[in-house]
Protein backbone atom coordinates (compact mmCIF):
# COMPACT_ATOMS: atom_id res chain seq x y z
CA UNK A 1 120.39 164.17 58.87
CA UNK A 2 122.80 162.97 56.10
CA UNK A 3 123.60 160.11 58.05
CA UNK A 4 120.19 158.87 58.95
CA UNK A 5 119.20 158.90 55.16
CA UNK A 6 121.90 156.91 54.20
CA UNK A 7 120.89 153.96 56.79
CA UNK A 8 117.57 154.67 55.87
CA UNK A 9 118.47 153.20 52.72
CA UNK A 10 120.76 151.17 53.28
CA UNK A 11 117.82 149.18 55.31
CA UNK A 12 115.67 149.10 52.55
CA UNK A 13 118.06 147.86 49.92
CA UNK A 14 118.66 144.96 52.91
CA UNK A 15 115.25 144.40 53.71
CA UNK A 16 113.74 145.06 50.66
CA UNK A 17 111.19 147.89 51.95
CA UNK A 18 110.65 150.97 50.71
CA UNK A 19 112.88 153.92 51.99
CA UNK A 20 110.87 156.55 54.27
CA UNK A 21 109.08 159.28 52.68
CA UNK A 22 109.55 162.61 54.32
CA UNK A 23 105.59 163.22 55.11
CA UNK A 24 104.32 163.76 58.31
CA UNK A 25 103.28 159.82 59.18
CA UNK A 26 107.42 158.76 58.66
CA UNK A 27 108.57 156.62 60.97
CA UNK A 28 110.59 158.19 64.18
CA UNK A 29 114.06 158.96 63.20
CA UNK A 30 114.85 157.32 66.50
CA UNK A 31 113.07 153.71 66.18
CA UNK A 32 115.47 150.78 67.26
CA UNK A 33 114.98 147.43 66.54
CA UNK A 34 115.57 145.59 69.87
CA UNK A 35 113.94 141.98 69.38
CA UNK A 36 113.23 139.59 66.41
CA UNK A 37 110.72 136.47 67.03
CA UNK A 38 110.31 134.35 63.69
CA UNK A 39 108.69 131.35 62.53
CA UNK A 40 110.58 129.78 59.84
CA UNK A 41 108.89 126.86 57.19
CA UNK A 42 111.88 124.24 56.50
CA UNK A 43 113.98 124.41 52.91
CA UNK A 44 113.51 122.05 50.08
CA UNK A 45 112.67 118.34 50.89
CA UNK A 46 111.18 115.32 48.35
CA UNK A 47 107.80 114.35 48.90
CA UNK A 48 106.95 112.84 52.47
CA UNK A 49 104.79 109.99 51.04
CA UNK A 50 105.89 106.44 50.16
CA UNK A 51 107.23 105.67 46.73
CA UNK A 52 104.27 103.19 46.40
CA UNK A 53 101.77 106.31 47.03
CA UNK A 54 103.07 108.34 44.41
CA UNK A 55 103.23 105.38 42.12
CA UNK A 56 99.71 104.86 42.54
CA UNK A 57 98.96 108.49 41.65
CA UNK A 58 100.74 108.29 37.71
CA UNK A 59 102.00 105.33 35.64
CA UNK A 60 104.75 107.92 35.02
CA UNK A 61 108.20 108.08 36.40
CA UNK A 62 109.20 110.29 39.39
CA UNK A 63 112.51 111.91 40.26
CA UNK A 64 114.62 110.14 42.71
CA UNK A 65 115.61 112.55 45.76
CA UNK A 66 118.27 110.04 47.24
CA UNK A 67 117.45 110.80 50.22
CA UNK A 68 114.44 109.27 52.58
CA UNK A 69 110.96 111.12 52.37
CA UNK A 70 110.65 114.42 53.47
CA UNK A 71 114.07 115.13 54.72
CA UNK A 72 116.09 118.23 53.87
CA UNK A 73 118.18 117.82 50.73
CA UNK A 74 121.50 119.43 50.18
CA UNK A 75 120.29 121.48 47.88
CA UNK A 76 117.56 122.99 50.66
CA UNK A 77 120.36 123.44 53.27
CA UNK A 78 122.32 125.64 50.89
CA UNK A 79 119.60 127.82 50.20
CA UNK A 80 119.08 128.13 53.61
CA UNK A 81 122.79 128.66 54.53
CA UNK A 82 122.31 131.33 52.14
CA UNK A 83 119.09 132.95 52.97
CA UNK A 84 120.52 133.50 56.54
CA UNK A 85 124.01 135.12 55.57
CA UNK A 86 122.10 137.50 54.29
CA UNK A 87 120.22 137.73 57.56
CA UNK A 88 123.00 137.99 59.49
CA UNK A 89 123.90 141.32 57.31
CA UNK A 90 120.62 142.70 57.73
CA UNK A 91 120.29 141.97 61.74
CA UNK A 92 123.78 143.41 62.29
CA UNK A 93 123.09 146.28 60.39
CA UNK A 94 120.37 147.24 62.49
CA UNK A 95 122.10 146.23 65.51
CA UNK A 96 120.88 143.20 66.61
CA UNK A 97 123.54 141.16 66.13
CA UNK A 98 127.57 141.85 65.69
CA UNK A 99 128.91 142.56 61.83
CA UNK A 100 131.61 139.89 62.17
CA UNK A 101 133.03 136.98 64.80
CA UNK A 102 130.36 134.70 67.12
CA UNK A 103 126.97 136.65 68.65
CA UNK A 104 127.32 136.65 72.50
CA UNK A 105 126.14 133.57 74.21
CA UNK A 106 122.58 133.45 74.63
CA UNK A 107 121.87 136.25 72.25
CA UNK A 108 120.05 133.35 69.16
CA UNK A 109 117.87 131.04 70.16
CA UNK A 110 116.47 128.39 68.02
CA UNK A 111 113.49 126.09 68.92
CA UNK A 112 112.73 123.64 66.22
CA UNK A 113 110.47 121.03 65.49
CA UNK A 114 111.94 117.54 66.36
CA UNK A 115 111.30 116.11 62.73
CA UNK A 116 114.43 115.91 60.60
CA UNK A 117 113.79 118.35 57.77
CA UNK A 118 112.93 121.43 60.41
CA UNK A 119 116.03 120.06 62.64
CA UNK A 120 118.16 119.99 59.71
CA UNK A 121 116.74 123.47 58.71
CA UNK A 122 117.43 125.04 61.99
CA UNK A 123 120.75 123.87 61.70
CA UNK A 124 121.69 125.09 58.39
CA UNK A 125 120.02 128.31 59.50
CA UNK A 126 122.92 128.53 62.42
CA UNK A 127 125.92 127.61 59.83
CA UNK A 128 124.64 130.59 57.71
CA UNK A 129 124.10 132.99 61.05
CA UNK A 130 127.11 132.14 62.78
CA UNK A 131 129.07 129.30 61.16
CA UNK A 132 131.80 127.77 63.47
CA UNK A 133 130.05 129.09 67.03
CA UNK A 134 129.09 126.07 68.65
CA UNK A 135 125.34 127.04 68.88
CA UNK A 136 122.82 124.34 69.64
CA UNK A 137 119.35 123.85 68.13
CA UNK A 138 116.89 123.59 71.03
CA UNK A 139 114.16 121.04 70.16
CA UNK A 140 111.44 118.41 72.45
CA UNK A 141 113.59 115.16 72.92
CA UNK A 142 111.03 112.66 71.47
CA UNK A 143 107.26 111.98 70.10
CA UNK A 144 104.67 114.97 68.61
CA UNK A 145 106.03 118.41 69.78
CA UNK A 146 103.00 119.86 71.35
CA UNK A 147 104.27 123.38 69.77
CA UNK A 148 104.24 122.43 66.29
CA UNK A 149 101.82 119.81 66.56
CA UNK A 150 99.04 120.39 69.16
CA UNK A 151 96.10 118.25 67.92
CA UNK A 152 98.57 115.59 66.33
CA UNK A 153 100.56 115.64 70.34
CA UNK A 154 97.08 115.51 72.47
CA UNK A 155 97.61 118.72 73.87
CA UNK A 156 95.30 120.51 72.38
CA UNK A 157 91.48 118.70 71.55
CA UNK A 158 91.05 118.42 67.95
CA UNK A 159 88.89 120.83 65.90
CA UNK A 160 85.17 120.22 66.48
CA UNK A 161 82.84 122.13 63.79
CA UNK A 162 79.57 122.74 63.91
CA UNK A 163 77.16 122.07 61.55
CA UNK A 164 77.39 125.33 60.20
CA UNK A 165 80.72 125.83 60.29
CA UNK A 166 81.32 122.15 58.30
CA UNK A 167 78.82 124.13 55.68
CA UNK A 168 81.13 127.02 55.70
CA UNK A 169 84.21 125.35 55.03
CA UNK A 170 82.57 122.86 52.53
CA UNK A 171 81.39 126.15 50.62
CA UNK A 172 84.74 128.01 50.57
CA UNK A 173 87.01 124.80 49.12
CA UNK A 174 84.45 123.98 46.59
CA UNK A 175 84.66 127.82 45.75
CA UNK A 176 88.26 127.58 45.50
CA UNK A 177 88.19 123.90 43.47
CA UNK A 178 85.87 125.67 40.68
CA UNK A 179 88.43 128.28 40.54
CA UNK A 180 90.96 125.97 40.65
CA UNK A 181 89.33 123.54 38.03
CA UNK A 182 91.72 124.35 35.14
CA UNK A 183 94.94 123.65 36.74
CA UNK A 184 93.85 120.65 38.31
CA UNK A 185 93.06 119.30 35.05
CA UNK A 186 96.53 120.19 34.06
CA UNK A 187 97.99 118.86 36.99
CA UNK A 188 95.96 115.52 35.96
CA UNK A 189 97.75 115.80 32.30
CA UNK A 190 101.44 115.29 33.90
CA UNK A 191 100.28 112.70 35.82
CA UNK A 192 98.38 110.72 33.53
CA UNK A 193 96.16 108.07 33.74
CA UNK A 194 96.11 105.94 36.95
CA UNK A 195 93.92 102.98 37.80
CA UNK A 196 93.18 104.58 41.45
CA UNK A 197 91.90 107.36 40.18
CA UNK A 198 88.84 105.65 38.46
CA UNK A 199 84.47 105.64 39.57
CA UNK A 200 82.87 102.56 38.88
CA UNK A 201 82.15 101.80 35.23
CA UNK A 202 85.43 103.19 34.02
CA UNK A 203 88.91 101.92 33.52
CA UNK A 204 91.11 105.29 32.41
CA UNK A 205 91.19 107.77 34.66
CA UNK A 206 93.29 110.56 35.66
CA UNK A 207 93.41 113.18 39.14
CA UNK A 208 90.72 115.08 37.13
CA UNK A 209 88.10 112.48 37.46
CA UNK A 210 88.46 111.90 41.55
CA UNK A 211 85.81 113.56 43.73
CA UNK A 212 86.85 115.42 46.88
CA UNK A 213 85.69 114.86 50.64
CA UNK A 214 86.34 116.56 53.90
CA UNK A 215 87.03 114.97 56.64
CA UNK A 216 86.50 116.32 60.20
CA UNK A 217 88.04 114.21 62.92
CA UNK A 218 85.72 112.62 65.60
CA UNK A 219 85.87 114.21 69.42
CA UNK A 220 88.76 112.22 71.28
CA UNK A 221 90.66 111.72 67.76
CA UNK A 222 94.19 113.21 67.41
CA UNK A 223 93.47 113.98 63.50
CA UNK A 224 92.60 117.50 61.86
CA UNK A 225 90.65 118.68 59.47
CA UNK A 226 91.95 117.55 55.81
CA UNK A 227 90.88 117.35 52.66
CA UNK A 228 91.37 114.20 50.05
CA UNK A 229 90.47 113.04 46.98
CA UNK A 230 91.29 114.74 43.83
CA UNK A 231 91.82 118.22 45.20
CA UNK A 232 93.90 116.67 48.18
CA UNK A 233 95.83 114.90 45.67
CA UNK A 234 96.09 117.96 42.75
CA UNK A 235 97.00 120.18 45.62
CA UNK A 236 99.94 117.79 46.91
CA UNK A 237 101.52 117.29 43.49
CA UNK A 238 101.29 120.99 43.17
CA UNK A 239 103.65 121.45 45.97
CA UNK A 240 105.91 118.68 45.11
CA UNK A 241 106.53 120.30 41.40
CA UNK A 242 107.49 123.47 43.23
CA UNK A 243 109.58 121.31 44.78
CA UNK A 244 111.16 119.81 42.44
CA UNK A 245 111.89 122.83 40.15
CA UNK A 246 113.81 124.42 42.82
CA UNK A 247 115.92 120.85 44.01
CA UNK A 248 116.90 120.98 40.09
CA UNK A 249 116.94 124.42 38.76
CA UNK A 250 118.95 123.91 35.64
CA UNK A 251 116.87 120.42 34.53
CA UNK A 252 113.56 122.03 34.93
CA UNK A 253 114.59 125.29 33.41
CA UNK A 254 115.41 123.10 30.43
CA UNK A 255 111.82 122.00 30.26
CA UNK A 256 109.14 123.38 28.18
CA UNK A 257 106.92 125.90 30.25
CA UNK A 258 104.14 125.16 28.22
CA UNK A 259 101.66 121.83 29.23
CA UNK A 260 98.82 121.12 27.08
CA UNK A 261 95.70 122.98 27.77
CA UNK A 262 92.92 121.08 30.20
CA UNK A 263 90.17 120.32 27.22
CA UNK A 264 86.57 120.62 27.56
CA UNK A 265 84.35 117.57 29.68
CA UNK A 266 80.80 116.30 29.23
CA UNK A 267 78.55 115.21 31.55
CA UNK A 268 79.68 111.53 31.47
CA UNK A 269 77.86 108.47 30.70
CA UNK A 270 74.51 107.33 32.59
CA UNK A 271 76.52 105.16 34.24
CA UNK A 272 79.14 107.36 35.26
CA UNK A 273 76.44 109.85 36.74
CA UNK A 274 75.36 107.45 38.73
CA UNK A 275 78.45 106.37 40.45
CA UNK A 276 79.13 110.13 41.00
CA UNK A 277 76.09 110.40 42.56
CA UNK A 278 76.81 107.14 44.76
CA UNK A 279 79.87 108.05 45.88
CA UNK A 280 78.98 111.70 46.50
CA UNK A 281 76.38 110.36 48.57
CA UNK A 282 76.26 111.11 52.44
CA UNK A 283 76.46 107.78 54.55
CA UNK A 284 75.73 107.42 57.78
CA UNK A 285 78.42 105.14 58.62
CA UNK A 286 81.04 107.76 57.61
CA UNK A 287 79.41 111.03 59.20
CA UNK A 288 83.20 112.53 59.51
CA UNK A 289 83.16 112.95 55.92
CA UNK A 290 81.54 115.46 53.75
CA UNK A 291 81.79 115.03 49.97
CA UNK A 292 82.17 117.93 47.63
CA UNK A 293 80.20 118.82 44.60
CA UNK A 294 81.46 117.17 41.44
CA UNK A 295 80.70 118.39 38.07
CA UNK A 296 83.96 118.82 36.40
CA UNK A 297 84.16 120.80 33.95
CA UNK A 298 87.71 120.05 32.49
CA UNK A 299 89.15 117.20 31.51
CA UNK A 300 93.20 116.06 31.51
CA UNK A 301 94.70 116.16 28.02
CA UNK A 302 96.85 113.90 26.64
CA UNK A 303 100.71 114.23 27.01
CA UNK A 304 103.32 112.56 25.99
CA UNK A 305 105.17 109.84 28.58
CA UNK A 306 108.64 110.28 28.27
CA UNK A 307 110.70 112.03 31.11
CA UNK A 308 109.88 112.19 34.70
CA UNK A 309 106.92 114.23 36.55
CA UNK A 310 109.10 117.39 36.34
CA UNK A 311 108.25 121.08 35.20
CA UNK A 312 109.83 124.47 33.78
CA UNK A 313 109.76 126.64 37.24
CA UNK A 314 107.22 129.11 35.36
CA UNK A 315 104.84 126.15 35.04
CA UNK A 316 104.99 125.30 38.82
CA UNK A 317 104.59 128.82 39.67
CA UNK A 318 101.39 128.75 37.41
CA UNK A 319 100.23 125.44 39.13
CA UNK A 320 101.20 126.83 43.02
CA UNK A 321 97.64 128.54 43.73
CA UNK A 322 96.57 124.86 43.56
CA UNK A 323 98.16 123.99 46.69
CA UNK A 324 98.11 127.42 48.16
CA UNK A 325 94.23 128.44 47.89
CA UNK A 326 93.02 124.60 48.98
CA UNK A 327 95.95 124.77 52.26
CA UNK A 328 94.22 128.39 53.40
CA UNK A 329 91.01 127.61 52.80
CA UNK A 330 91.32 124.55 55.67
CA UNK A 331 94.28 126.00 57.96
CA UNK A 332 93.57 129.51 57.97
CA UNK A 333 89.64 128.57 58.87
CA UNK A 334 88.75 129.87 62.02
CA UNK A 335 88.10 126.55 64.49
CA UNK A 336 91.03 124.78 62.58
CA UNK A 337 93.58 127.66 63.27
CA UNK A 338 92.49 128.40 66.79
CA UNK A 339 93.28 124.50 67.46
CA UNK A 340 96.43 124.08 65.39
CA UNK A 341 97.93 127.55 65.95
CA UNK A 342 97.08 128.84 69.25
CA UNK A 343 100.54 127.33 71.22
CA UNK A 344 103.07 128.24 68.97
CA UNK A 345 101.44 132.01 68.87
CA UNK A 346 101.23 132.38 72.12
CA UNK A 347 104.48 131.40 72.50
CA UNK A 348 106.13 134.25 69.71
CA UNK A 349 104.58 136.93 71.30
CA UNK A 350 105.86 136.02 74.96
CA UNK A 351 108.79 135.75 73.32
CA UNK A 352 108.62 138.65 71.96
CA UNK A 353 107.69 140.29 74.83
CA UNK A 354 110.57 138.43 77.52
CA UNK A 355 107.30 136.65 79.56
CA UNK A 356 107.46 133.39 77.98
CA UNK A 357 107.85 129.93 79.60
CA UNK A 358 110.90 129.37 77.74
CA UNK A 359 113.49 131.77 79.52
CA UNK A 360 116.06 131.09 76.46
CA UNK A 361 113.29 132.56 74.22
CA UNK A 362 113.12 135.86 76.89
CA UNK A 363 116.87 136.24 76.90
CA UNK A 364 117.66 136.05 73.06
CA UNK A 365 117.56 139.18 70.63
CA UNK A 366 116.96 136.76 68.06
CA UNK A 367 114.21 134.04 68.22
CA UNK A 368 113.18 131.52 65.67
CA UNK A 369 110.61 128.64 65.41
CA UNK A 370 111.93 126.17 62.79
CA UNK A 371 108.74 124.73 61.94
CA UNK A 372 106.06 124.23 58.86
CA UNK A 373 103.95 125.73 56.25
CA UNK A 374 101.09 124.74 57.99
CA UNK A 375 101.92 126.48 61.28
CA UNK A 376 102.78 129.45 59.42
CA UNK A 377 98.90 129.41 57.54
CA UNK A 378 97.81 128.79 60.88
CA UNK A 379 99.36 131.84 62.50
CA UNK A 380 98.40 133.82 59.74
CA UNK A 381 94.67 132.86 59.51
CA UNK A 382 94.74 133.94 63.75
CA UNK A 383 95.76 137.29 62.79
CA UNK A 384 94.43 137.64 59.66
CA UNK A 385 97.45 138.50 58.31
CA UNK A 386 97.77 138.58 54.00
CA UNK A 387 100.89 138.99 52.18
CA UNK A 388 102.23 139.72 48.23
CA UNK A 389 105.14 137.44 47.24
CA UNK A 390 106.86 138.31 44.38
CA UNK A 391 106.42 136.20 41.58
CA UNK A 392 104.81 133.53 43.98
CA UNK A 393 101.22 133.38 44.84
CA UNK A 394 99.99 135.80 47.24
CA UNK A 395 99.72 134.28 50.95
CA UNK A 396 102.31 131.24 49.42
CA UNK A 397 104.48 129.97 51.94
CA UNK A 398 108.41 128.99 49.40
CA UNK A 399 110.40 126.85 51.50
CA UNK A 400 112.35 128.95 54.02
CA UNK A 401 110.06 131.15 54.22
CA UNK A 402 109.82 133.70 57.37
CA UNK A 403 106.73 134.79 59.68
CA UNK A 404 108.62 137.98 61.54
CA UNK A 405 107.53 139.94 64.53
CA UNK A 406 109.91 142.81 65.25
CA UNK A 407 110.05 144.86 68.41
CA UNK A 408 110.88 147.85 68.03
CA UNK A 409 111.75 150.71 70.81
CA UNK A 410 110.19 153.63 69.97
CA UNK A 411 109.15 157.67 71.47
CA UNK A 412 105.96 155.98 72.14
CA UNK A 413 106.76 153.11 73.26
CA UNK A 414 107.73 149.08 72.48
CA UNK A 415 105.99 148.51 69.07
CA UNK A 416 105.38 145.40 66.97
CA UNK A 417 105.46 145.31 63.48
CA UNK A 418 105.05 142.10 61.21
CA UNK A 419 106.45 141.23 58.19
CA UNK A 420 107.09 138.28 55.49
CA UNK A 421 110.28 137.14 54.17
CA UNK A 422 111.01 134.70 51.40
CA UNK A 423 114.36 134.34 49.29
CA UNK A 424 113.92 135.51 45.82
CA UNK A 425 113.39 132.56 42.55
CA UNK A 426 116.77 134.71 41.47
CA UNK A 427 118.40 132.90 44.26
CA UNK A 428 116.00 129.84 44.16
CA UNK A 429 116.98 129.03 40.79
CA UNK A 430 120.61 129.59 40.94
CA UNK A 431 123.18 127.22 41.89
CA UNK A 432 125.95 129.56 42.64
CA UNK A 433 126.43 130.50 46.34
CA UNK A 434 127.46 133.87 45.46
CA UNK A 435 124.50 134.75 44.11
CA UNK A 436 122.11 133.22 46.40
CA UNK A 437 124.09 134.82 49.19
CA UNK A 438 123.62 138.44 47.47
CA UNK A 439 120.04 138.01 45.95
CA UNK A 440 118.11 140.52 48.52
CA UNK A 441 115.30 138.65 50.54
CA UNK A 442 111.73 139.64 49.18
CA UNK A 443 110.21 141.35 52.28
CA UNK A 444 106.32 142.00 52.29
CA UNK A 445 105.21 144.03 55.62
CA UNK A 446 102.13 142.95 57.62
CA UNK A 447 99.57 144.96 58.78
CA UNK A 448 98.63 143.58 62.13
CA UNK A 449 95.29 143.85 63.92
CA UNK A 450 95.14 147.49 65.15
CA UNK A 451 98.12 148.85 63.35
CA UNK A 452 98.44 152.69 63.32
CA UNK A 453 102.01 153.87 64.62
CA UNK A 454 105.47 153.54 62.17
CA UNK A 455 108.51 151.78 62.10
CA UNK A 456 111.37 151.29 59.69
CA UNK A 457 110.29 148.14 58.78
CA UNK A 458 106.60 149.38 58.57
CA UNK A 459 103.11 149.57 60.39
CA UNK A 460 103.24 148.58 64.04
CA UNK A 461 100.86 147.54 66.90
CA UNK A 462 101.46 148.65 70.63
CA UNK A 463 103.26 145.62 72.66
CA UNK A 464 100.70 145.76 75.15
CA UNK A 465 97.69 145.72 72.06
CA UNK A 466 99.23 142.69 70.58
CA UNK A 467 100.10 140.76 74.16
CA UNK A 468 96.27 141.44 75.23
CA UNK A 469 95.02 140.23 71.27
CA UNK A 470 96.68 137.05 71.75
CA UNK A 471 96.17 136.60 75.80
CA UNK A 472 92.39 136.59 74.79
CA UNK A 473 92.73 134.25 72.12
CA UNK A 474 94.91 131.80 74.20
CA UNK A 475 92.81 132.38 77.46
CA UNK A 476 94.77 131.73 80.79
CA UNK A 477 94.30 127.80 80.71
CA UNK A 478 96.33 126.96 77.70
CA UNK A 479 98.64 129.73 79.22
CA UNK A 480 99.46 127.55 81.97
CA UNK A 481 99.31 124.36 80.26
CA UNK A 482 102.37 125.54 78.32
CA UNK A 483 104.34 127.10 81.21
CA UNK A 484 103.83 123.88 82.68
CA UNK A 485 105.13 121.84 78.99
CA UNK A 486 108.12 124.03 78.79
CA UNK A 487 109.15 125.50 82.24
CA UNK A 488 112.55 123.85 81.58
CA UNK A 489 113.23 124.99 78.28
């Protein structure tokens, strides 16, 4: 009994969950962790647009990355290196993996997406797991992987919504963008005026003056659902400060956390109601788009121009929900996340389970996806799955962030339990490897669908539950479209 309080603990202080309380609904003493499926967002990158797109966005100065758009930076494959030593600890401990030397062959598998950031990610993942073993990253060979990218590939239709689900969706983002309305005005105050940014009648302008659309792609397109304008834009930028603050910890710590505050906005001139009200219009040439109410109520303020579009990590903490409420709102909706996230699900849980088309996946203890925020929204939204993150957001998605389904063997049978992992901003702001090596993950469990039974690691599903869940979302179609896709794998 001493003994299994002591790894009790020990767990939790690794993983971050609570230790087990002695009442009656503890987890069995006997619970063993025998599988780990995970779908991992890539580490830090610079923006993926062009240098002329974000110049067009501020007449300020952005940070040069050194490095082509959207790639992984140094400084993102360090944190990952980092995030999975730790890993490694915590898997060995629970005996997934060994404490020290290479994992048997064919005991890790890694599937990533064939774009360099997640490539590079799945990589650095491997040199903090088992550095010097010779493992290979598994990935599609060329074009749109179907598993990350089902619309974008073909393989999957993209989302058609009906009229009342366009409503629906049009409702919740213009909830969210009222909500939202003060830090997009602050978000507009970094950037500063830009001559895109401007209606008719007007020749200063900043993000806080843009309408918003939706767009929802035609049938036979290979585009999703996305939103533009200035809550596309605000939402972007939001991102990319996060970004920023955690490629250059010790410059943006030296910033000021404090931006001035948004300031109050009229109704505009006649003129400028009218060109709102032209471009808000609906036209019939353009019935893919639906513009959003515009009314703002906030207005940018003025800031000074000196330094680059760079913030104290507080401020892009405060500015995050930006990006995060406007990404769920589209990816987690229903008909989006059915067409975007339906694959790469499926695929997890037949992992998870040994009856996937990928027989790699169904040999290794240890499965990840090296993929994107947006698959990870995606999966989420399908399960309805909601998670706390520390001093991030709730439902935020930091670079090198984890989506985790555990199997674990229990008296009553294979369970699945979910959970969320994300490193910690003690290690995201440090630059010593040391201490982003020993800064414990933050670890939120999940509460899947039909949860009732206890692990270790927290509330757990039936295998069988979850496989049937997801076998009815998939249908036996798409089922065999991907055994056919990846029977070689």
């Amino acid at each position: 009994m001493r003994r299994l309080f002591f790894s009790a603990a020990l767990a939790a202080v690794l993983l971050c969950v609570p230790s087990p309380s002695p009442a009656a609904d503890a987890p069995p003493a006997d619970a063993r962790l025998v599988k780990v499926v995970a779908l991992s967002r890539h580490g830090v990158r610079p923006p993926t647009q062009s240098a002329e797109t974000l110049a067009s966005w501020s007449s300020r100065q952005w940070p040069d990355w050194g490095i082509p758009p959207g790639h992984l930076s140094e400084r993102g494959a360090a944190l990952i290196r980092a995030e999975w030593e730790g890993m490694r600890n915590a898997l060995a401990f629970n005996g997934l993996l060994p404490a020290s030397g290479c994992p048997e062959e064919g005991s890790i598998f890694i599937y990533a997406d064939n774009e360099e950031r997640t490539l590079a990610t799945a990589r650095a993942m491997l040199e903090g797991l088992a550095p010097g073993c010779g493992m290979e990253v598994s990935s599609a060979p060329e074009g749109r992987d179907p598993v990350f990218h089902p619309v974008k590939s073909g393989f999957l239709p993209s989302p058609q919504l009906s009229a009342e689900e366009r409503q629906e969706l049009a409702r919740t983002v213009s909830a969210a963008g009222r909500d939202l309305e003060q830090s997009v005005a602050k978000i507009a105050s970094l950037l500063g005026p830009a001559p895109r940014f401007c209606v008719p009648g007007r020749d200063s302008c900043t993000l806080a003056d843009l309408p918003s659309r939706l767009h929802f792609p035609a049938p036979g397109s290979r585009q999703g659902v996305s939103l533009s304008g200035g809550l596309g834009t605000a939402s972007t930028v939001a991102e990319i400060l996060l970004l920023e603050s955690l490629e250059w910890p010790e410059k943006a710590q030296a910033i000021a956390a404090e931006i001035p505050a948004p300031l109050p906005a009229g109704p505009g001139t006649p003129v400028e109601r009218k060109a709102r009200e032209i471009i808000l219009a609906p036209r019939a040439d353009r019935p893919e788009e639906a513009p959003l109410p515009f009314a703002p109520r906030w207005k940018a303020a003025p800031m000074e121009e000196n330094g680059e579009i760079m913030v104290n990590p507080r401020t892009a903490l405060q500015l995050l929900p930006v990006h995060t409420r406007l990404q769920s709102a589209v990816q987690r909706f229903p008909a989006v996340a059915r067409q975007e996230g339906l694959p790469l699900l499926s695929l997890m849980a037949e992992s998870l389970a040994g009856t996937s088309p990928m027989k790699s996946a169904d040999a290794a203890r240890l499965v990840v996806f090296s993929g994107h925020d947006t698959n990870m929204v995606n999966i989420a939204g399908l399960l309805d799955l909601h998670w706390t993150n520390g001093l991030f957001p709730d439902d935020s998605t930091p670079p090198g962030s984890l989506l985790v389904l555990s199997l674990w063997e229990t008296p009553d049978g294979p369970m699945v339990q979910a959970s969320f992992l994300c490193q910690t901003p003690a290690a995201f702001l440090s630059t010593d490897p040391a201490v982003m090596r020993a800064s414990a993950l933050h670890h939120a469990p999940l509460v899947l669908p039909g949860a009732y039974a206890h692990t270790p690691a927290g509330p757990a599903v039936p295998l069988e539950d979850f496989l049937s869940r997801v076998r009815s979302m998939t249908g036996s179609g798409l089922s065999a479209r991907l055994a056919a896709l990846l029977q070689h794998s």
